[in-house]
C-alpha atoms as a PDB file:
ATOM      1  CA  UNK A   1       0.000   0.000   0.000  1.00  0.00           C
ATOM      2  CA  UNK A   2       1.023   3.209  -0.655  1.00  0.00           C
ATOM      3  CA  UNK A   3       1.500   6.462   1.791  1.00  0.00           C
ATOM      4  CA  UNK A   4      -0.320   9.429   1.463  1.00  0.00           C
ATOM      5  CA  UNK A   5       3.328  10.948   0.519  1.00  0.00           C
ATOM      6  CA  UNK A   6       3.906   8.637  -2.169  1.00  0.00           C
ATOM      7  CA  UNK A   7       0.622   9.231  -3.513  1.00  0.00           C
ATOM      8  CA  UNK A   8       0.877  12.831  -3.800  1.00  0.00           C
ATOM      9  CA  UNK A   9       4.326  12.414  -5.733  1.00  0.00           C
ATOM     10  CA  UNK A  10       2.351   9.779  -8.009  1.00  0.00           C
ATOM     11  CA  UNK A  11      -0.213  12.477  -8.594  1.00  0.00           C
ATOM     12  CA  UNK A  12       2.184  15.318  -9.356  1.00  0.00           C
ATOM     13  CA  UNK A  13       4.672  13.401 -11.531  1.00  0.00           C
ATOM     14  CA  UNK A  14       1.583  12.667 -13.787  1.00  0.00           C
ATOM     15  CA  UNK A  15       0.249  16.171 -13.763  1.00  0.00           C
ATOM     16  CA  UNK A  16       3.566  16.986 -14.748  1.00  0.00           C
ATOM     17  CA  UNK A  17       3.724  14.631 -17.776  1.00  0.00           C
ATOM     18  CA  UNK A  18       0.535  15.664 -19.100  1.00  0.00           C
ATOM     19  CA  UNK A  19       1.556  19.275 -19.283  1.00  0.00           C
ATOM     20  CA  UNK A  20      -1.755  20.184 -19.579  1.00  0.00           C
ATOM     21  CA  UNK A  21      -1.939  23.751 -22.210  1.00  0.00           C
ATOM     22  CA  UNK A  22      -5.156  25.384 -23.290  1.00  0.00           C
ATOM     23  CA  UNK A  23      -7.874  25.880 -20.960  1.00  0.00           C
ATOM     24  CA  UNK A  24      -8.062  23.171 -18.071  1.00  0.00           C
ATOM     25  CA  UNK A  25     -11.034  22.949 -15.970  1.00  0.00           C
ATOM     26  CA  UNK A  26     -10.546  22.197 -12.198  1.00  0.00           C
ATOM     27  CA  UNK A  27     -13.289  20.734  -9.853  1.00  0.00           C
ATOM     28  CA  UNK A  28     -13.328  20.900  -6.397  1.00  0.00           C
ATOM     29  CA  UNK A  29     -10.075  23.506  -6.279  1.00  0.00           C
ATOM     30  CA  UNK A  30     -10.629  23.159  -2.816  1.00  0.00           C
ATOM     31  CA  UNK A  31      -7.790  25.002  -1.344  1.00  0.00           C
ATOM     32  CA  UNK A  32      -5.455  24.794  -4.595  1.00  0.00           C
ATOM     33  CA  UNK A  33      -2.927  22.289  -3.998  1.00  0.00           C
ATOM     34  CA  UNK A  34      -3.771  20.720  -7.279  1.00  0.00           C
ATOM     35  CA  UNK A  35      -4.549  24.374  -9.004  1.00  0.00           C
ATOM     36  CA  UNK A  36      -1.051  25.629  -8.049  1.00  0.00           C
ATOM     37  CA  UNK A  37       0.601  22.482 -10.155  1.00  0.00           C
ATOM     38  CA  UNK A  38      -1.964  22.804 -13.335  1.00  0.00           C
ATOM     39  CA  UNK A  39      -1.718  26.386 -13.313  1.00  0.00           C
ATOM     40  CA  UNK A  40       2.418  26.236 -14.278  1.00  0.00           C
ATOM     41  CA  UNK A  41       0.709  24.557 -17.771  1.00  0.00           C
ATOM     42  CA  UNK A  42      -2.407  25.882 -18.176  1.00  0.00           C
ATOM     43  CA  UNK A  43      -3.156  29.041 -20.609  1.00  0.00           C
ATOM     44  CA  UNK A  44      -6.680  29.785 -18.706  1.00  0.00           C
ATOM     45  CA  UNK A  45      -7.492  27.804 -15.755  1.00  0.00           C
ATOM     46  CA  UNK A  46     -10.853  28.552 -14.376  1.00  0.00           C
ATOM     47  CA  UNK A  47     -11.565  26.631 -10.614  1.00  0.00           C
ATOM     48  CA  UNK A  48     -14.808  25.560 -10.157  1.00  0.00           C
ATOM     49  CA  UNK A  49     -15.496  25.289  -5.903  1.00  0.00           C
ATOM     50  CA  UNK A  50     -18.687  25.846  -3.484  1.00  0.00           C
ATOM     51  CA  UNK A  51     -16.906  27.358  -1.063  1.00  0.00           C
ATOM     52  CA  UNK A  52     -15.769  31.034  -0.803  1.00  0.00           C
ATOM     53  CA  UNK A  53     -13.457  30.709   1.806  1.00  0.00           C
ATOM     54  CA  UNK A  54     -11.664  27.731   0.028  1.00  0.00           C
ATOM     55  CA  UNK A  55     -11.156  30.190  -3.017  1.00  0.00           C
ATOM     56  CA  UNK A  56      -9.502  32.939  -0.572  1.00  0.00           C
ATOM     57  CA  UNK A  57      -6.704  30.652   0.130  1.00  0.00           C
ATOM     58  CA  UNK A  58      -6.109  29.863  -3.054  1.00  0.00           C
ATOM     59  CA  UNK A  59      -6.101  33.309  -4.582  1.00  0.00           C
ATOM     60  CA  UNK A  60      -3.855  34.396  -1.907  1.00  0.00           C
ATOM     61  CA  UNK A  61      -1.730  31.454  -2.376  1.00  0.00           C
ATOM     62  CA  UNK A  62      -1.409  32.093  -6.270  1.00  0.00           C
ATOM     63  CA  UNK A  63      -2.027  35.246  -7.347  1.00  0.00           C
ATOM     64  CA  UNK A  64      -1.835  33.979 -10.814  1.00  0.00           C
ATOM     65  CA  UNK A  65      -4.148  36.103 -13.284  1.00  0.00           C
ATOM     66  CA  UNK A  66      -4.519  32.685 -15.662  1.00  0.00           C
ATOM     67  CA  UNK A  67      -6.516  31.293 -12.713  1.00  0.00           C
ATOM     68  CA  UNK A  68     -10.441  32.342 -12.848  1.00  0.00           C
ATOM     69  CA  UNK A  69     -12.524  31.149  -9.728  1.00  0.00           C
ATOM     70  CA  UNK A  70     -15.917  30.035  -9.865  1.00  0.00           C
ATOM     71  CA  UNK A  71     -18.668  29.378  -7.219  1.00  0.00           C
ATOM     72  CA  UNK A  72     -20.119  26.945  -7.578  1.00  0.00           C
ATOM     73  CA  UNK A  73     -21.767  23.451  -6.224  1.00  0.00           C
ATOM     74  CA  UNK A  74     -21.097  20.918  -9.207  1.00  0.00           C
ATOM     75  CA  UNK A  75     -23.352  17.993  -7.818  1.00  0.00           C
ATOM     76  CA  UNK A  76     -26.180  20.917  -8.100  1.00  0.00           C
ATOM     77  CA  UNK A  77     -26.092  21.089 -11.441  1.00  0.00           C
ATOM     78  CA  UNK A  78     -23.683  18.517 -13.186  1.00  0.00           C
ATOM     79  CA  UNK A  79     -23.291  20.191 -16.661  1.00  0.00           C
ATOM     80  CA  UNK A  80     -23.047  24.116 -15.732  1.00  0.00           C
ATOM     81  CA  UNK A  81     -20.710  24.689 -18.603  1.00  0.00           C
ATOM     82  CA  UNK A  82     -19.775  23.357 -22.017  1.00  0.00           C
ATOM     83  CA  UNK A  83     -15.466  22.615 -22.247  1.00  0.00           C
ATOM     84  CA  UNK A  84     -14.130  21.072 -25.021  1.00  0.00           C
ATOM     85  CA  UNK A  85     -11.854  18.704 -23.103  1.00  0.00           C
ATOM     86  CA  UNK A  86     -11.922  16.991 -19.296  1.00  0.00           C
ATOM     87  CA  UNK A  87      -9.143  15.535 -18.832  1.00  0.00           C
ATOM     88  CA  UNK A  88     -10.024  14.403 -14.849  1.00  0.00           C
ATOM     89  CA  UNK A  89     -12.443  11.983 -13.507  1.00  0.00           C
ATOM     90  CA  UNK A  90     -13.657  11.873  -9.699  1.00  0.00           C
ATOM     91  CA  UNK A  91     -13.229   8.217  -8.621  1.00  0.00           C
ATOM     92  CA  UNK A  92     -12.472   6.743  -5.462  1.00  0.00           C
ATOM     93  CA  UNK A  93      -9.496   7.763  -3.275  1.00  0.00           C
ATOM     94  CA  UNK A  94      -6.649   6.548  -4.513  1.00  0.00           C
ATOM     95  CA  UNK A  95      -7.697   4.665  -7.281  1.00  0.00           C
ATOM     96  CA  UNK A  96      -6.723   7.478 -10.283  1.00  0.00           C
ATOM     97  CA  UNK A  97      -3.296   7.074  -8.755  1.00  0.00           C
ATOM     98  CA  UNK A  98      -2.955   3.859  -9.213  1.00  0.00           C
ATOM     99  CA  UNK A  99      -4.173   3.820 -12.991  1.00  0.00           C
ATOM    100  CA  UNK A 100      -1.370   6.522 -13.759  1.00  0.00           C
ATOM    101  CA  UNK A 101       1.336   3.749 -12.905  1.00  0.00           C
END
């Protein structure tokens, strides 16, 4: 089994192999630890998150003017925009780590 730390480094490594360009569409920003490491790619990266507070951390953390936050509750209305690509998938803990082996 893996460790949480392990995991992480799994989960960067891949982000940083996909070198994601163009506009990339984050879920669940949360408080950015995954929007800091797609915004280095990313031309336009808007942040889709419910909470306000979450987004405050993460603009103060960043301060990157690619990054666009949006409030928002995605399992309120599943389809609120139209992107071109998703490159992500929510799944279970762990298990998107282990398919990027």
């Amino acid at each position: 089994m893996l460790s949480c730390r392990s995991e992480l480094d799994l989960v960067r490594e891949a982000l940083d192999a996909f070198a994601l360009r163009g506009e990339v569409l984050e879920l669940a920003g949360g408080t950015g630890l995954w929007t800091q490491q797609l915004a280095q790619s990313a031309d336009n990266l808007p942040v889709v998150d419910a909470s306000p507070e979450a987004q405050r951390i993460t603009r103060e953390r960043l301060q990157n003017p690619r990054v666009r936050y949006l409030e928002a509750d995605i399992s309120a209305n599943p389809r609120p925009w139209i992107w071109r690509t998703i490159r992500s998938a929510i799944v279970q803990r762990g298990q998107r780590v282990r398919a990027w082996k």
